[in-house]
Protein backbone atom coordinates (compact mmCIF):
# COMPACT_ATOMS: atom_id res chain seq x y z
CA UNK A 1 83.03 73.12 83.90
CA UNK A 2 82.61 75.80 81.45
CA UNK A 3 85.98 76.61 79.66
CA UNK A 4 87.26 80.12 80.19
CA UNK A 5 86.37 82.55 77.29
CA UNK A 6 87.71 85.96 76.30
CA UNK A 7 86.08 86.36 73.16
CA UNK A 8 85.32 89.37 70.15
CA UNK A 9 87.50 90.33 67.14
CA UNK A 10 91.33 91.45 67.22
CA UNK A 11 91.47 95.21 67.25
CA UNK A 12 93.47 97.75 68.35
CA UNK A 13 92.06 100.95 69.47
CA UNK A 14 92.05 104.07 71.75
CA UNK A 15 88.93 103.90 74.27
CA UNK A 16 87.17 106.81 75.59
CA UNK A 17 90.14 108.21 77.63
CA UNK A 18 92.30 107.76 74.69
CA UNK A 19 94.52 105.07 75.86
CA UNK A 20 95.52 102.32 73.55
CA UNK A 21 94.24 98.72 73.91
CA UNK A 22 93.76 95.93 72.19
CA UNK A 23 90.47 93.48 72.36
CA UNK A 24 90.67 89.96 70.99
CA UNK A 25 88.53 86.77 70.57
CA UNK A 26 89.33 83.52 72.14
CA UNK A 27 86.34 81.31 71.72
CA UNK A 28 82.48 82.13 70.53
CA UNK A 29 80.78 81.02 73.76
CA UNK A 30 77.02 82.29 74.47
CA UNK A 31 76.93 85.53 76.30
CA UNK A 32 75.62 85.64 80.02
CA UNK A 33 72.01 85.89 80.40
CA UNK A 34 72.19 88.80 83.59
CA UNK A 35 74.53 91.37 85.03
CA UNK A 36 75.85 90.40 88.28
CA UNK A 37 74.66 92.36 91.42
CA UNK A 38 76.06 95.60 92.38
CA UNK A 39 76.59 97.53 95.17
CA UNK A 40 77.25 101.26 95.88
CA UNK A 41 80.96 102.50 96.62
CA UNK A 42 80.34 103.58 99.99
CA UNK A 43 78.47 100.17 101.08
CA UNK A 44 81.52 97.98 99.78
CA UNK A 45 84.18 99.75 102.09
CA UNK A 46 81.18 99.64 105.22
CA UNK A 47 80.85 95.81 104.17
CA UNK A 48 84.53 94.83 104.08
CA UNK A 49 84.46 96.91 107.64
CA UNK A 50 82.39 94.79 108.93
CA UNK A 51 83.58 91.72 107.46
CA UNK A 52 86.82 92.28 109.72
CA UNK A 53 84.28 91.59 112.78
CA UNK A 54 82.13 89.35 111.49
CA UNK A 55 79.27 91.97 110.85
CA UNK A 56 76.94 92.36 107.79
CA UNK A 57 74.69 95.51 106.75
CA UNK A 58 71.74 93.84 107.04
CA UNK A 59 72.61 92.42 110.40
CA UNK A 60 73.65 96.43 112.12
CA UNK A 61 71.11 98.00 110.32
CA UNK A 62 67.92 95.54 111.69
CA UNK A 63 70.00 95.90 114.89
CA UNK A 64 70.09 99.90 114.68
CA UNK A 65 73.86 99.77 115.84
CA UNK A 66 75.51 102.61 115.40
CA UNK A 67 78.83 101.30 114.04
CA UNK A 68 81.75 103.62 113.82
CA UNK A 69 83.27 102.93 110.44
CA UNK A 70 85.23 106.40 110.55
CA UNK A 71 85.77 106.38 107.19
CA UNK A 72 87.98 110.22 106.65
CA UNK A 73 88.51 109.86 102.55
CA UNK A 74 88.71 107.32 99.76
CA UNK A 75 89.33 107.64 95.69
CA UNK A 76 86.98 108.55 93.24
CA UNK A 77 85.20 105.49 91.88
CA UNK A 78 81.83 104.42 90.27
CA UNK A 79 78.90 104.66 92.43
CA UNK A 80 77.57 100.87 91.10
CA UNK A 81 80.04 97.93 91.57
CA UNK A 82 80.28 94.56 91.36
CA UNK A 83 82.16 93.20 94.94
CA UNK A 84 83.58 90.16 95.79
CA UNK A 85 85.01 91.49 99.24
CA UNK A 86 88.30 91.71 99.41
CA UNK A 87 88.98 88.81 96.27
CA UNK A 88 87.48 91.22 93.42
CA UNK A 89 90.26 90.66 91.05
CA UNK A 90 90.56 86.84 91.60
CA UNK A 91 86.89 87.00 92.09
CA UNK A 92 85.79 88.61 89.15
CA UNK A 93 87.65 86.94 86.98
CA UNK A 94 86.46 83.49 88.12
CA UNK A 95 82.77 84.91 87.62
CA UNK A 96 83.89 86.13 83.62
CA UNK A 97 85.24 82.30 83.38
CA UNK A 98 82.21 80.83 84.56
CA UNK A 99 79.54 83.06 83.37
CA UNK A 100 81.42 83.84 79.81
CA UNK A 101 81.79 87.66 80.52
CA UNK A 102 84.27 89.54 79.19
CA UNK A 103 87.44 90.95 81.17
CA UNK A 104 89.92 94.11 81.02
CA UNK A 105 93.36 93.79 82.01
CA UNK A 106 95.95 96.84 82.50
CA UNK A 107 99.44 97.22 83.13
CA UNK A 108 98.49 99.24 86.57
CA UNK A 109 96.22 96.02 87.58
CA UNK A 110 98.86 93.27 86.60
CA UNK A 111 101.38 95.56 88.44
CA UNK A 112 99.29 95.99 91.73
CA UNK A 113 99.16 92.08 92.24
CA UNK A 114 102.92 91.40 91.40
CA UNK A 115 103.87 94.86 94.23
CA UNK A 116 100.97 92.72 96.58
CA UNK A 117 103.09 89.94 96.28
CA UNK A 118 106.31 91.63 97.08
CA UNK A 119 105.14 93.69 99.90
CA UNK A 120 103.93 90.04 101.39
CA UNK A 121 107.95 88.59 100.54
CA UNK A 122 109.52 91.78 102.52
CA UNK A 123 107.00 90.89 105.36
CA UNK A 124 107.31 87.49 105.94
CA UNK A 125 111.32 88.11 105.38
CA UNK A 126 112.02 91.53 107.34
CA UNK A 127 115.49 90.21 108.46
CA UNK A 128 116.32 89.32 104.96
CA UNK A 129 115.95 92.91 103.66
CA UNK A 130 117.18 95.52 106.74
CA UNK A 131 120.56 95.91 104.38
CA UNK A 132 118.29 97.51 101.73
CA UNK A 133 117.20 100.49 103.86
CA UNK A 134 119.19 102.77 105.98
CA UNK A 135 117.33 102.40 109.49
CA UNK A 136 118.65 100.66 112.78
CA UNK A 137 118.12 96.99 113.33
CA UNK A 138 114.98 96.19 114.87
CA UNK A 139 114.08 99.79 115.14
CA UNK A 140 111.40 101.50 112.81
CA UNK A 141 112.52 104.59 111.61
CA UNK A 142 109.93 107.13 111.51
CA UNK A 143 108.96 109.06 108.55
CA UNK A 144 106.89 112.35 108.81
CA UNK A 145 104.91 114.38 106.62
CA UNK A 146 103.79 117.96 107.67
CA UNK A 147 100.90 119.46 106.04
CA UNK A 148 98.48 122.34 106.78
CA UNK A 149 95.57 121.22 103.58
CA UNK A 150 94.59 118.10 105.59
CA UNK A 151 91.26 118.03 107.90
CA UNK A 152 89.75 114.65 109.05
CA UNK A 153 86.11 116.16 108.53
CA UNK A 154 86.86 117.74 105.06
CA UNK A 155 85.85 116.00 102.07
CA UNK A 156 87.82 118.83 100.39
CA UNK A 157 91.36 117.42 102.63
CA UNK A 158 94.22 117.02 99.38
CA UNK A 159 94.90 113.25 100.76
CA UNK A 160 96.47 112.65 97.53
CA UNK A 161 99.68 114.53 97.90
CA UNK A 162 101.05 113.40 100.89
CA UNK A 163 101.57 109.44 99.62
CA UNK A 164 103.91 110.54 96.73
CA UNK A 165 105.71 112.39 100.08
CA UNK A 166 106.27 109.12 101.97
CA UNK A 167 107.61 107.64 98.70
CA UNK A 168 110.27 110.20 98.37
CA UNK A 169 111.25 109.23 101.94
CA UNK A 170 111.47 105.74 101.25
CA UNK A 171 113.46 106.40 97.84
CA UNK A 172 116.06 108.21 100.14
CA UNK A 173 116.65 105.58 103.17
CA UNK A 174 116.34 102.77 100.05
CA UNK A 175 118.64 101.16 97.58
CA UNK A 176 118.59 103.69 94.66
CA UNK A 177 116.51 101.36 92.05
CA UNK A 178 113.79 100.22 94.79
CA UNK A 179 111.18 103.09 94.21
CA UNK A 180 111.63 103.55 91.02
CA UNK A 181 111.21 99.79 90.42
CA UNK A 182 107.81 99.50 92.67
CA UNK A 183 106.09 102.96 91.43
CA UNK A 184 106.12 102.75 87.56
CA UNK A 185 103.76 105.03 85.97
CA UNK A 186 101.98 103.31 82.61
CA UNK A 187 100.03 105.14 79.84
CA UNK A 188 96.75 103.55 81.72
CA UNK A 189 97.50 104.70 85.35
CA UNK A 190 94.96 106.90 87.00
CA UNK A 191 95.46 108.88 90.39
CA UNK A 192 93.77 106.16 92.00
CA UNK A 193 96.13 103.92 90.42
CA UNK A 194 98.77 105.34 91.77
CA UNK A 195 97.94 105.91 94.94
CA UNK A 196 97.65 102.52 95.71
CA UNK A 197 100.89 101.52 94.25
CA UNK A 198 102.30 103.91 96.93
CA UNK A 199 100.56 102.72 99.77
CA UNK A 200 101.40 99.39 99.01
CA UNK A 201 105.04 100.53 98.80
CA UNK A 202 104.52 101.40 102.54
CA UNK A 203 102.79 97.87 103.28
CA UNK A 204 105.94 96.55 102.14
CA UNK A 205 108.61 98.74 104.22
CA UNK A 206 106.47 98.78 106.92
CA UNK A 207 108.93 96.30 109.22
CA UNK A 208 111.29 99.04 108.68
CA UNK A 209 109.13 102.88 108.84
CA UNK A 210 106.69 104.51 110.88
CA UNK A 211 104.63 106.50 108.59
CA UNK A 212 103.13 110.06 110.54
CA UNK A 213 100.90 112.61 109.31
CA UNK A 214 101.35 116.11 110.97
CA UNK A 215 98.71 118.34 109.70
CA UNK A 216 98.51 122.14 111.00
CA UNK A 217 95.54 123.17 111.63
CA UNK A 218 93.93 125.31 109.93
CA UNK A 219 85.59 81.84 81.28
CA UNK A 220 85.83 85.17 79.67
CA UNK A 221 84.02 85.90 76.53
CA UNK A 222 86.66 89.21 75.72
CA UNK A 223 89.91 90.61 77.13
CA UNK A 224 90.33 94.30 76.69
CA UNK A 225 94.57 94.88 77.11
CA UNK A 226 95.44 98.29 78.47
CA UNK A 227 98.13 100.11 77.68
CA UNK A 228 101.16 100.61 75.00
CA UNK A 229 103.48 97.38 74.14
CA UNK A 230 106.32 99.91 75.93
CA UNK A 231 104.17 100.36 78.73
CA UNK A 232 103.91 96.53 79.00
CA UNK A 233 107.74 96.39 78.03
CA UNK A 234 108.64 98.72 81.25
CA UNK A 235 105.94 96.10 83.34
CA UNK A 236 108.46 93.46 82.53
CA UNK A 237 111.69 94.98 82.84
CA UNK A 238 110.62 96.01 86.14
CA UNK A 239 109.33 92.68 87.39
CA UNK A 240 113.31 91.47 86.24
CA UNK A 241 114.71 94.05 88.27
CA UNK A 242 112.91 92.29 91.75
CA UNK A 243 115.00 89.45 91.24
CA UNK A 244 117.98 90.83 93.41
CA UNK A 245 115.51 90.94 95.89
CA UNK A 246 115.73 87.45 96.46
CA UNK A 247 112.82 86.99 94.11
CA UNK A 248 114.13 84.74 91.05
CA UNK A 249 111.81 81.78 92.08
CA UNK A 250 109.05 84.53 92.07
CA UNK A 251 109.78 86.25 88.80
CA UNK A 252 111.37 83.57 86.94
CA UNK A 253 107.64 82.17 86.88
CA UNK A 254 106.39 85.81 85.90
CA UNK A 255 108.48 86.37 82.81
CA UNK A 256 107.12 84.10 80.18
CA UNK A 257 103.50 85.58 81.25
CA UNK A 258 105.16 88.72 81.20
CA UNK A 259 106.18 88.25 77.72
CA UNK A 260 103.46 87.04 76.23
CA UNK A 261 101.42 90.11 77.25
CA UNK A 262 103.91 92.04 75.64
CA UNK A 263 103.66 89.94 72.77
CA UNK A 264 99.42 90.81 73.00
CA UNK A 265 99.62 94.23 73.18
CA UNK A 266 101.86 94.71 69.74
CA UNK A 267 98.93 92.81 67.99
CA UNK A 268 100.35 89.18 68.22
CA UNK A 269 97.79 87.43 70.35
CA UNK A 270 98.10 83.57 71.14
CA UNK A 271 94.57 82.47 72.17
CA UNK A 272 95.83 79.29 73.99
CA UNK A 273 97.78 81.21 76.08
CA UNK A 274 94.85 83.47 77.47
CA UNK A 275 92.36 80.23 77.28
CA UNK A 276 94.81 79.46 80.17
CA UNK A 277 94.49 82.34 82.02
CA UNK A 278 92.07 80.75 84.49
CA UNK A 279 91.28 77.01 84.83
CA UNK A 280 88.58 75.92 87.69
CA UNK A 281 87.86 72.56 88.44
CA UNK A 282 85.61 70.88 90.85
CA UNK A 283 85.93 67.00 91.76
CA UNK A 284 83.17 64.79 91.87
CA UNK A 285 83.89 63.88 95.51
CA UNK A 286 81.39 65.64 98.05
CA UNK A 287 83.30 67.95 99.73
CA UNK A 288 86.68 68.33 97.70
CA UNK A 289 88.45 71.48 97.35
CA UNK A 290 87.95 73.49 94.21
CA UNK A 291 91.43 73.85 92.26
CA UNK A 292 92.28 76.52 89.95
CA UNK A 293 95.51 76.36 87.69
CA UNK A 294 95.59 78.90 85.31
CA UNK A 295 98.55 80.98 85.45
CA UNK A 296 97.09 83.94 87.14
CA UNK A 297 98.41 81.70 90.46
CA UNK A 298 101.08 82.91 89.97
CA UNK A 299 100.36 86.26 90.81
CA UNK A 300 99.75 85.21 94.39
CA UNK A 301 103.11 84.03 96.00
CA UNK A 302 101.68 84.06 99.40
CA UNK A 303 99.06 82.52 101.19
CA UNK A 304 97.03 85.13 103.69
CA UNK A 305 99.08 83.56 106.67
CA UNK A 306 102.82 84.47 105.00
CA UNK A 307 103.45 80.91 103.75
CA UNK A 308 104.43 80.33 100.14
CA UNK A 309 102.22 79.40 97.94
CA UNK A 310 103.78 76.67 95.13
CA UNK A 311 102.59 78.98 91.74
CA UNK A 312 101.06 76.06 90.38
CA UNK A 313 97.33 76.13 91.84
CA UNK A 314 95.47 77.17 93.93
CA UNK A 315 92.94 75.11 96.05
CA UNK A 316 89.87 76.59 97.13
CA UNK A 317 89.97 80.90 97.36
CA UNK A 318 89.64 80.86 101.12
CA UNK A 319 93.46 81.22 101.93
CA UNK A 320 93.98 83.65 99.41
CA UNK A 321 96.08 86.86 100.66
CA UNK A 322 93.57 89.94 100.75
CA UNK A 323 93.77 92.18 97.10
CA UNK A 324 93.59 95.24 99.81
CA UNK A 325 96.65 96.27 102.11
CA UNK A 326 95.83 98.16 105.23
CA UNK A 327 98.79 100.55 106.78
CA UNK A 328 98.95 102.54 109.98
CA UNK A 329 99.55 106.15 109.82
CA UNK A 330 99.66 108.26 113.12
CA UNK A 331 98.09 111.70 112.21
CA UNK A 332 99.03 114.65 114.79
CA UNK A 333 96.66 117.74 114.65
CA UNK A 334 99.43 120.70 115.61
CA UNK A 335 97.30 124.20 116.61
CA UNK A 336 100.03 126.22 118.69
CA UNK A 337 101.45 124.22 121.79
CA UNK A 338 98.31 121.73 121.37
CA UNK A 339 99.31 118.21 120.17
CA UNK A 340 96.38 115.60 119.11
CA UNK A 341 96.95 112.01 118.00
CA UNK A 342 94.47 110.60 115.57
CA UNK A 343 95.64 107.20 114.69
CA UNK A 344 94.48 106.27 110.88
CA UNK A 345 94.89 103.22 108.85
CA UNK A 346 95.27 103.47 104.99
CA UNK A 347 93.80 100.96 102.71
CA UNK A 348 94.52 100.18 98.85
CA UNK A 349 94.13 97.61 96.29
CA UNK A 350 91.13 95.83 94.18
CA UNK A 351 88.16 97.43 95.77
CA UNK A 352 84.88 95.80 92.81
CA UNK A 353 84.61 95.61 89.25
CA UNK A 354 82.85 97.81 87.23
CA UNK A 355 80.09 96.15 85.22
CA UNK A 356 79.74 97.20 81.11
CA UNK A 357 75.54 97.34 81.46
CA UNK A 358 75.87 96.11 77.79
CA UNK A 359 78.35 93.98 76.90
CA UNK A 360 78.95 92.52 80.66
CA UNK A 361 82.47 93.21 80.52
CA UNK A 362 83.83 93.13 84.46
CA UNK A 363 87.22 95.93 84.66
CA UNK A 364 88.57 95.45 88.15
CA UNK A 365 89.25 99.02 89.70
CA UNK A 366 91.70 100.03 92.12
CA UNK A 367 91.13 102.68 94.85
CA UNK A 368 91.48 103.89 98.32
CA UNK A 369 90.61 104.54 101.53
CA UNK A 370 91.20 106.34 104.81
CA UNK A 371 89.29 106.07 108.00
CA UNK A 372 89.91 106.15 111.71
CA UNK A 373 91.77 104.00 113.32
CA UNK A 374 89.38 101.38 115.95
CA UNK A 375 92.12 100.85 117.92
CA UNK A 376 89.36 100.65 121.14
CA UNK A 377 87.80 97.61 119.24
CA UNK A 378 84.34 98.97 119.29
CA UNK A 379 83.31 96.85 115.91
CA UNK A 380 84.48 93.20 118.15
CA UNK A 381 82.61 94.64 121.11
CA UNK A 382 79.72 95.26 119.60
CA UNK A 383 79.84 91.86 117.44
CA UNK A 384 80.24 90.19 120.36
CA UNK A 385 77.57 92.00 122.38
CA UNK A 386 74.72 91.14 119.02
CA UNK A 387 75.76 87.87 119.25
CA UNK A 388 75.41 87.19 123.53
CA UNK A 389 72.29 89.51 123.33
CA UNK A 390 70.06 86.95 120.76
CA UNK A 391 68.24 84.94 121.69
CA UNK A 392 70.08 81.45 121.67
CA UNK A 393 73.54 83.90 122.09
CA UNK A 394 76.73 82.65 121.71
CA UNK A 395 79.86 83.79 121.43
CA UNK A 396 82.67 81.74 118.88
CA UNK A 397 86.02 82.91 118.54
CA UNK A 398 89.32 80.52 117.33
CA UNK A 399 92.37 82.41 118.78
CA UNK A 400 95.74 82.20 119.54
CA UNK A 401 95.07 84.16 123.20
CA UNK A 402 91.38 85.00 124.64
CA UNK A 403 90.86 88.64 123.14
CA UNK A 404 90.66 91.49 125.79
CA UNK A 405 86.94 92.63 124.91
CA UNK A 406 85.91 89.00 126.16
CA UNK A 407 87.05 89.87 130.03
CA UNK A 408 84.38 93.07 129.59
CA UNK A 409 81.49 90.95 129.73
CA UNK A 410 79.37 90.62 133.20
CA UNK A 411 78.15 87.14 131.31
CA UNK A 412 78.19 85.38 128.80
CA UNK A 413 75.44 82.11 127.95
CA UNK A 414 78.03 80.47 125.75
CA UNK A 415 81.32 81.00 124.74
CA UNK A 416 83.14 78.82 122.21
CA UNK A 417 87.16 79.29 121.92
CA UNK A 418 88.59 77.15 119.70
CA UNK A 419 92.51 77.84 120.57
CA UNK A 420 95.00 77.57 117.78
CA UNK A 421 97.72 76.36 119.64
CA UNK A 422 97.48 74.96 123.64
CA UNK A 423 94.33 76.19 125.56
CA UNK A 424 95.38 78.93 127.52
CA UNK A 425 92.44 80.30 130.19
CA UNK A 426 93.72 82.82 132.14
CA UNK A 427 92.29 82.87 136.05
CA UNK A 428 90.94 86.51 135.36
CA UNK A 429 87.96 84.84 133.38
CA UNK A 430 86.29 83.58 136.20
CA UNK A 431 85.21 87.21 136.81
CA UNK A 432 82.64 86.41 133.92
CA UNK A 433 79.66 84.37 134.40
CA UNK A 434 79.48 81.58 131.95
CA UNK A 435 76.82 79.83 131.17
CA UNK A 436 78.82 76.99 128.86
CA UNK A 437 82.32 77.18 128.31
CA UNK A 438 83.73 74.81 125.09
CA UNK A 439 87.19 74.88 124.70
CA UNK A 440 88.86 73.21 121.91
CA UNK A 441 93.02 72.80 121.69
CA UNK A 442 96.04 71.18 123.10
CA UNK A 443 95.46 70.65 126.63
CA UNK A 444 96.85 68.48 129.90
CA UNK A 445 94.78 66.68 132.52
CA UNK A 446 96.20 68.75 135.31
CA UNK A 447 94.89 71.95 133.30
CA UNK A 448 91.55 70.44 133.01
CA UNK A 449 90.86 69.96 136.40
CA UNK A 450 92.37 73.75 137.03
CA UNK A 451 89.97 74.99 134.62
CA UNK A 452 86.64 73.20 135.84
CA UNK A 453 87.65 74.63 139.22
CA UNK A 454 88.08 77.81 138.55
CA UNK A 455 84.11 78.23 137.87
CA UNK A 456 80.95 77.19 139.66
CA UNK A 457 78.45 74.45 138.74
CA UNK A 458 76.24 76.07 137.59
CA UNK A 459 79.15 76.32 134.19
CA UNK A 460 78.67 73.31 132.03
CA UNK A 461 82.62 72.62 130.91
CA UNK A 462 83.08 70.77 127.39
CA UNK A 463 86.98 70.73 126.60
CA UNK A 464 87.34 68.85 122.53
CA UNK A 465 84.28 67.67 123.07
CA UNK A 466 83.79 66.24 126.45
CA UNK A 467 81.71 67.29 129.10
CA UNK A 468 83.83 68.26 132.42
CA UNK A 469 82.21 67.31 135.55
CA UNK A 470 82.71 69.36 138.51
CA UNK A 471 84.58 68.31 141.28
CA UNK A 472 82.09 65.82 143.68
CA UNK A 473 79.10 65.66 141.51
């Protein structure tokens, strides 16, 4: 496998916003030979939309669906990015190791993935934590913000100032250093920056608030370091201060990464150390995970189910947590005595990479999002409606409980439900008419033979494989 290269000469400079940063070479490898596909702002929040049904563009737009993606307002980015869904940090970077493009690093990136990581520890450990915040045990306190310069159909809406709000709430009902700790402000941090930082403050106290809106109507060729050695110095003090958090075994393996970019951005750069940033290798064996080492693992404490990673490697990118966090907020539209809810859900975090046309240096941007709420599940319904309308249609879900949207169906030719746990088939589903029914799960004889008579013949039964005959046949 190609070795990871983040190449060019030592130099300290201010780029074109006048922020200080530092570029460095690492190895002379041969420069890519393309750019890397982009895509336009607006289609990479409608793909990653769809991506939560199992929907592509190309797939609703031959189909002419008219898919409500309800997006209300998102941060100013570049029209053309690179995507890599909802991975474009981890993503990109693998693609500059491979490929031998250059990368940029900031404090404000660095940060986003270590306050990813610690929203994902306060989540999987709510109980752990209630003594931090001032709220009732098991009881979400919520926290309101009233404004009258918000519309849901203005592009013009001033989304931007009611996050810092929510923050100030938080910094009240919190232990005094937690805010302060989580929303650092560095010499490189744009709006958009920010933002996110505050919405994933939410992600993480979101076992604990409610957050409402009340709006009256009316293998790197080049690393490019971001940022002042003091803003990296405040990066690490910070990351020390999450240790009380029960968080040593988390930032104990942050520190001497920490460090060292401290150590880059006052001009002392050790190549070895960012030749290690990222290290991918594939086994000979057909069919054996990829593993990556490099210490930008241990960024990612969590897996995407809430189980700890070990912050050694990583195999394969599938189970990676998502770079994007996604938190409800109720918004209530107050004219007079007339009350509306408008249920909203906020996203932030790694959103593409923007792609240097000449050099083919990949900077991961952060950003944001609002849209509407689908709390009707339109998107599933209408995934699962493309998929029993073609032509050899068949539905395939793996679940923990059959999903409501399923029981809406007159019929369905054939529906695969691979159950997590035991099969569980309530006696409501027999109002559907199946045409094959494959189960897959834990399951008892005596639950078989419920199952197989719960629907006529003319349903061919497979359960793990086997084909159920009906009773007398």
């Amino acid at each position: 496998m190609t070795k990871l290269l983040l190449a060019m000469f030592f130099l300290i400079s201010l780029n074109s916003l006048g922020q200080q940063q530092v570029k460095f070479e690492v190895e002379k490898l041969a420069p890519p030979q393309q750019h890397l596909a982009t895509k336009s702002y607006e289609d990479i929040y409608r793909t990653l939309i769809l991506s939560d049904v199992k929907l592509n563009l190309s797939q609703i737009q031959k189909e002419k669906v008219d898919f409500p993606f309800n997006i209300v307002a998102k941060s100013e980015a570049p029209d053309s990015l690179v995507s890599f869904g909802y991975h474009s940090f981890f993503s990109g970077m693998y693609q500059a190791y491979a490929q031998h493009r250059p990368f940029v690093i900031s404090p404000d990136m660095i940060w986003l993935l270590i306050s990813q990581g610690f929203a994902r520890h306060l989540n999987a450990n709510p109980a752990d934590f209630g003594k931090h915040f001032s709220v009732l045990k098991d009881q979400k306190l919520p926290l309101t913000v009233t404004a009258d310069n918000l519309s849901l159909n203005s592009p013009a809406s001033e989304w931007e100032k009611i996050f810092p709000q929510f923050t100030k709430q938080i910094a009240t009902l919190s232990d005094k250093d937690f805010i302060r700790i989580l929303t650092p402000e560095f010499s490189t941090t744009t709006p958009a920056d920010k933002i996110a930082t505050e919405i994933t403050v939410m992600e993480a106290t979101k076992p604990f608030f409610e957050f409402i809106v009340i709006a009256i109507v009316c293998g790197i060729p080049e690393i490019t370091l971001k940022g002042t050695p003091q803003d990296w110095r405040e990066l690490y003090k910070n990351a020390k201060r999450l240790e009380k958090y029960n968080l040593k075994w988390w930032t104990g393996e942050l520190e001497p990464i920490l460090k060292k970019m401290v150590e880059t951005s006052e001009g002392n750069i050790d190549k070895d150390f960012w030749r290690n940033m990222f290290k991918y290798h594939s086994q000979e064996k057909y069919g054996s995970p990829k593993v990556i080492d490099g210490w930008i693992v241990k960024f990612f404490p969590y897996d995407k189910n809430g189980r700890r990673n070990n912050l050694e490697q990583l195999t394969g990118g599938d189970n990676l947590p998502d770079e994007i966090v996604k938190v409800d907020l109720c918004y209530i539209e107050a004219s007079g005595n007339d009350r509306r809810e408008i249920p909203l859900e906020l996203w932030a975090g790694f959103i593409g990479l923007k792609q240097d046309v000449n050099d083919f240096t990949l900077s991961p941007q952060i950003g944001w999002m609002i849209r509407k709420k689908d709390v009707n599940n339109v998107g599933i319904k209408q995934k699962f409606a493309l998929e029993n309308n073609a032509q050899f249609g068949s539905i395939a879900i793996r679940v923990n409980e059959i999903p409501e949207e399923v029981f809406d169906f007159k019929r369905i030719n054939n529906l695969e439900i691979a159950f997590i746990g035991d099969i569980i088939v309530p006696e409501r589903l027999k109002k559907v008419e199946l045409g094959i029914l494959k189960l897959s799960g834990k399951i008892s004889k005596p639950e078989i033979d419920r199952i197989r008579n719960m629907f006529p013949p003319s349903t061919q039964l497979i359960v793990n494989g086997e084909l159920i005959d009906y009773p007398n046949q």
